[in-house]
C-alpha atoms as a PDB file:
ATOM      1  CA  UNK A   1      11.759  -2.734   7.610  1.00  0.00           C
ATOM      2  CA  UNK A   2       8.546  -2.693   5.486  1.00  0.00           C
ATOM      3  CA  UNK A   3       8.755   0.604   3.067  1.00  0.00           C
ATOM      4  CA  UNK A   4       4.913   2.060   2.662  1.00  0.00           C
ATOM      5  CA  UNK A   5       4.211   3.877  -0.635  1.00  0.00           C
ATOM      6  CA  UNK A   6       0.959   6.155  -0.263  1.00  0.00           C
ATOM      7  CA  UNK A   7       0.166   9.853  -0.577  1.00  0.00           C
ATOM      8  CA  UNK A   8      -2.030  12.412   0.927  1.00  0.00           C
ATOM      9  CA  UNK A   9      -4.978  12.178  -0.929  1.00  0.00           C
ATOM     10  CA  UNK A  10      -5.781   8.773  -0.438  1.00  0.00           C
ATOM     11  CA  UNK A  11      -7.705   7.857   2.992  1.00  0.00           C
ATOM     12  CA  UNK A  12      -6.859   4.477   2.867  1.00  0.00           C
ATOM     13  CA  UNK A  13      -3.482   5.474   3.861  1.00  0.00           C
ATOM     14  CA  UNK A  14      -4.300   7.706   6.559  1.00  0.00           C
ATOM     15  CA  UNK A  15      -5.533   4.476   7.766  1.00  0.00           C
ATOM     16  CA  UNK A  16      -2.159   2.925   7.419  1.00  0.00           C
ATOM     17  CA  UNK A  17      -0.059   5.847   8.921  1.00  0.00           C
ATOM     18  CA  UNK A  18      -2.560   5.248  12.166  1.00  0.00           C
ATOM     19  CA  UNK A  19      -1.566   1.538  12.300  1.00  0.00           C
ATOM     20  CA  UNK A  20       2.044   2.088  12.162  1.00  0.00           C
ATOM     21  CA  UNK A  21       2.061   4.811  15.165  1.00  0.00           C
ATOM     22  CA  UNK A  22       4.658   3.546  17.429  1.00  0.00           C
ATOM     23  CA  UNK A  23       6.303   1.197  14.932  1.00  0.00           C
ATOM     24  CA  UNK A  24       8.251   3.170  13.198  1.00  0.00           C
ATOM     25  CA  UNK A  25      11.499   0.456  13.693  1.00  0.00           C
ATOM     26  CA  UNK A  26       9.095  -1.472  11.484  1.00  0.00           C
ATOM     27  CA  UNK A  27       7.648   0.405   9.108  1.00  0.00           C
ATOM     28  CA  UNK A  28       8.916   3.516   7.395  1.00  0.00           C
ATOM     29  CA  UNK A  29       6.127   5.173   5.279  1.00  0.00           C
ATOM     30  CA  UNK A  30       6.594   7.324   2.344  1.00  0.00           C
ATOM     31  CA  UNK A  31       4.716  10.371   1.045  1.00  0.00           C
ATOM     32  CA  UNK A  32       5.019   9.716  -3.117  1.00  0.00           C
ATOM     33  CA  UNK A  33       4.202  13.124  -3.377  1.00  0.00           C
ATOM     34  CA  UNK A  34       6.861  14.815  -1.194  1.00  0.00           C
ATOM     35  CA  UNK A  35       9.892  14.546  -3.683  1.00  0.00           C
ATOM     36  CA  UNK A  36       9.919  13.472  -7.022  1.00  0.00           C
ATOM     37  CA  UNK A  37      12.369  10.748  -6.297  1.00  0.00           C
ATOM     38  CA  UNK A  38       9.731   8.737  -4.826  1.00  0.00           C
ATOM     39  CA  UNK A  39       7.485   9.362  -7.079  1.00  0.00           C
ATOM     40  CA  UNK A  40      10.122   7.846  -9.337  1.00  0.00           C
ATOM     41  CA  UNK A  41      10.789   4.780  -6.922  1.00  0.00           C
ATOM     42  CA  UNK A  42       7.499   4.305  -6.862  1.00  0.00           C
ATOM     43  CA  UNK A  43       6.227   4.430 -10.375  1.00  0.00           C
ATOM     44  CA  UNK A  44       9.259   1.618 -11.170  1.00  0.00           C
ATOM     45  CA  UNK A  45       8.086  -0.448  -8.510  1.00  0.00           C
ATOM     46  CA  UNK A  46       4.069  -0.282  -9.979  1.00  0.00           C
ATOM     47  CA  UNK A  47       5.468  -0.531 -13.554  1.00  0.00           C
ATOM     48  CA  UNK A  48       7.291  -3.303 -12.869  1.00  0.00           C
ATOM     49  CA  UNK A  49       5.360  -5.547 -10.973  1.00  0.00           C
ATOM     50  CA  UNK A  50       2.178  -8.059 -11.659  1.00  0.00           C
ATOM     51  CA  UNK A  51       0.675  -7.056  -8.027  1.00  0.00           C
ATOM     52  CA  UNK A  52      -0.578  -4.206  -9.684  1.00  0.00           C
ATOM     53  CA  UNK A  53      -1.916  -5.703 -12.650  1.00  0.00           C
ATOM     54  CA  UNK A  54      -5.662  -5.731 -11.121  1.00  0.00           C
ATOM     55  CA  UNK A  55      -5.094  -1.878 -10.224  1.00  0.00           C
ATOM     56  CA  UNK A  56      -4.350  -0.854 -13.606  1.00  0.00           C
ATOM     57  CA  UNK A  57      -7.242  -2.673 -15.104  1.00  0.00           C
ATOM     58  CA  UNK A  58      -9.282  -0.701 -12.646  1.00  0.00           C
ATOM     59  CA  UNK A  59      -7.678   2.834 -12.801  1.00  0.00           C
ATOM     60  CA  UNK A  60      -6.563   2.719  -9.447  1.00  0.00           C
ATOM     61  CA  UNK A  61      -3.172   3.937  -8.561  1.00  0.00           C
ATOM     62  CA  UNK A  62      -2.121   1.180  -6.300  1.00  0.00           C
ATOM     63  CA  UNK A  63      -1.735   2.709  -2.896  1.00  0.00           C
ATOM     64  CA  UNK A  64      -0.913   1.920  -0.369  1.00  0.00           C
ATOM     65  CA  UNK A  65       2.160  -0.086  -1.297  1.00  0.00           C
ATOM     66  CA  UNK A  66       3.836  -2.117   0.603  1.00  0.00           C
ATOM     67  CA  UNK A  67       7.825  -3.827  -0.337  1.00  0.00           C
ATOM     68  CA  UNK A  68       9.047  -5.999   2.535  1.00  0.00           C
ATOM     69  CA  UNK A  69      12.281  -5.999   3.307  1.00  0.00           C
ATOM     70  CA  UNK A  70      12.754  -9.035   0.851  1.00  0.00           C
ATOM     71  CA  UNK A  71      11.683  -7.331  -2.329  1.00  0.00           C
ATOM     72  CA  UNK A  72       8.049  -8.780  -1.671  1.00  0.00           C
ATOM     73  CA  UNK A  73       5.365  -6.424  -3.180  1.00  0.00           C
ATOM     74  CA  UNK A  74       1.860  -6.504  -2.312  1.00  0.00           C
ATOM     75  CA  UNK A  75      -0.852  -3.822  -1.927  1.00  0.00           C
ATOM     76  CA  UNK A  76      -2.402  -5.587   1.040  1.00  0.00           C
ATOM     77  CA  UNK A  77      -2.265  -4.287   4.251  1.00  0.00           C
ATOM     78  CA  UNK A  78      -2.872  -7.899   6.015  1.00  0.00           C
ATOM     79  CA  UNK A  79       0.208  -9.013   3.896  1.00  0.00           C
ATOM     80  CA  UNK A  80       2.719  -7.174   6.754  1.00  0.00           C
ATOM     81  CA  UNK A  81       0.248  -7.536   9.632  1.00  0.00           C
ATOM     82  CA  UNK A  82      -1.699  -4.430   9.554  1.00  0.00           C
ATOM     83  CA  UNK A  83      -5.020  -6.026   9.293  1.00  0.00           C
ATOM     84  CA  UNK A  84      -6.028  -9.517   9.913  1.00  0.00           C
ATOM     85  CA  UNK A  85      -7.459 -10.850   6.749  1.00  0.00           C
ATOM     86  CA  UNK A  86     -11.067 -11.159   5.780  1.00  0.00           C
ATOM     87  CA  UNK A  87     -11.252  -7.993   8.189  1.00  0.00           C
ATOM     88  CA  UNK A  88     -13.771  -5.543   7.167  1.00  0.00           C
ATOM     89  CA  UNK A  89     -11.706  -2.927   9.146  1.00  0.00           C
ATOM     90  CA  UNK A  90      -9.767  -0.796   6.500  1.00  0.00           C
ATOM     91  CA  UNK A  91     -11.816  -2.233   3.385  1.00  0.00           C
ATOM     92  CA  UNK A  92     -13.689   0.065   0.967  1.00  0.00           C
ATOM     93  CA  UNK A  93     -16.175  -0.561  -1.523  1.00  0.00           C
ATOM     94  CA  UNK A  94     -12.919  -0.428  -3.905  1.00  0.00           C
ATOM     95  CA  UNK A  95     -11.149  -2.403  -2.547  1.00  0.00           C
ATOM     96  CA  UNK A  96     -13.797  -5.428  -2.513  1.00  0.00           C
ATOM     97  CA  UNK A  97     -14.093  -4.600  -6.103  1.00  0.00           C
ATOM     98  CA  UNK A  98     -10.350  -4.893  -6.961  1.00  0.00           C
ATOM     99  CA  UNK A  99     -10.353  -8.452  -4.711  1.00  0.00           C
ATOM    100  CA  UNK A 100      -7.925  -6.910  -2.172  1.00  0.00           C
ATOM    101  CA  UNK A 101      -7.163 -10.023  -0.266  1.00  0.00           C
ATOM    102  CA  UNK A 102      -7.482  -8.212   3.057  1.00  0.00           C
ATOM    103  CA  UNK A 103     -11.370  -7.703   2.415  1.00  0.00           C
END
């Protein structure tokens, strides 16, 4: 199961919660802001890992986040099949900026 890190606030996770409608054997998404123990998960996880290196440089928070099921860490939604890559679909001004590999 792919855990999703994202919060309310940011529409480029409503765009994730839409893609994962019906898969939820697949895909288990979590609100960061809903209980301070995933904000705490989740602040170890962005602390912790390079992925978010080009996120930090930029200010950006770093969601959505996505950890596979074997520890992988990206921030890229065509990473776990949510997007095809190079699709303009889900891709913001931001996230051409911050070289999101999706976009």
């Amino acid at each position: 199961m792919v855990k999703i890190y994202g919060m309310p606030t940011c529409p480029y996770c409503d765009y994730v919660k839409e893609q994962i409608v019906g898969k939820e054997d697949q895909f288990q998404y979590i609100d960061i802001g809903s209980h301070i123990r995933y904000m705490g998960e989740f602040t170890r996880i962005r602390d912790n890992s390079p992925v978010f290196d080009k996120c930090k440089e930029t200010g950006d928070v770093g969601i959505p986040c996505f950890v596979l099921e074997d520890g992988t860490i990206s921030i890229d939604p065509a990473d776990v099949g949510l997007i095809e890559y190079g699709s303009p679909s889900a891709c913001s001004i931001d996230d051409h900026k911050s070289g999101r590999k999706g976009c």
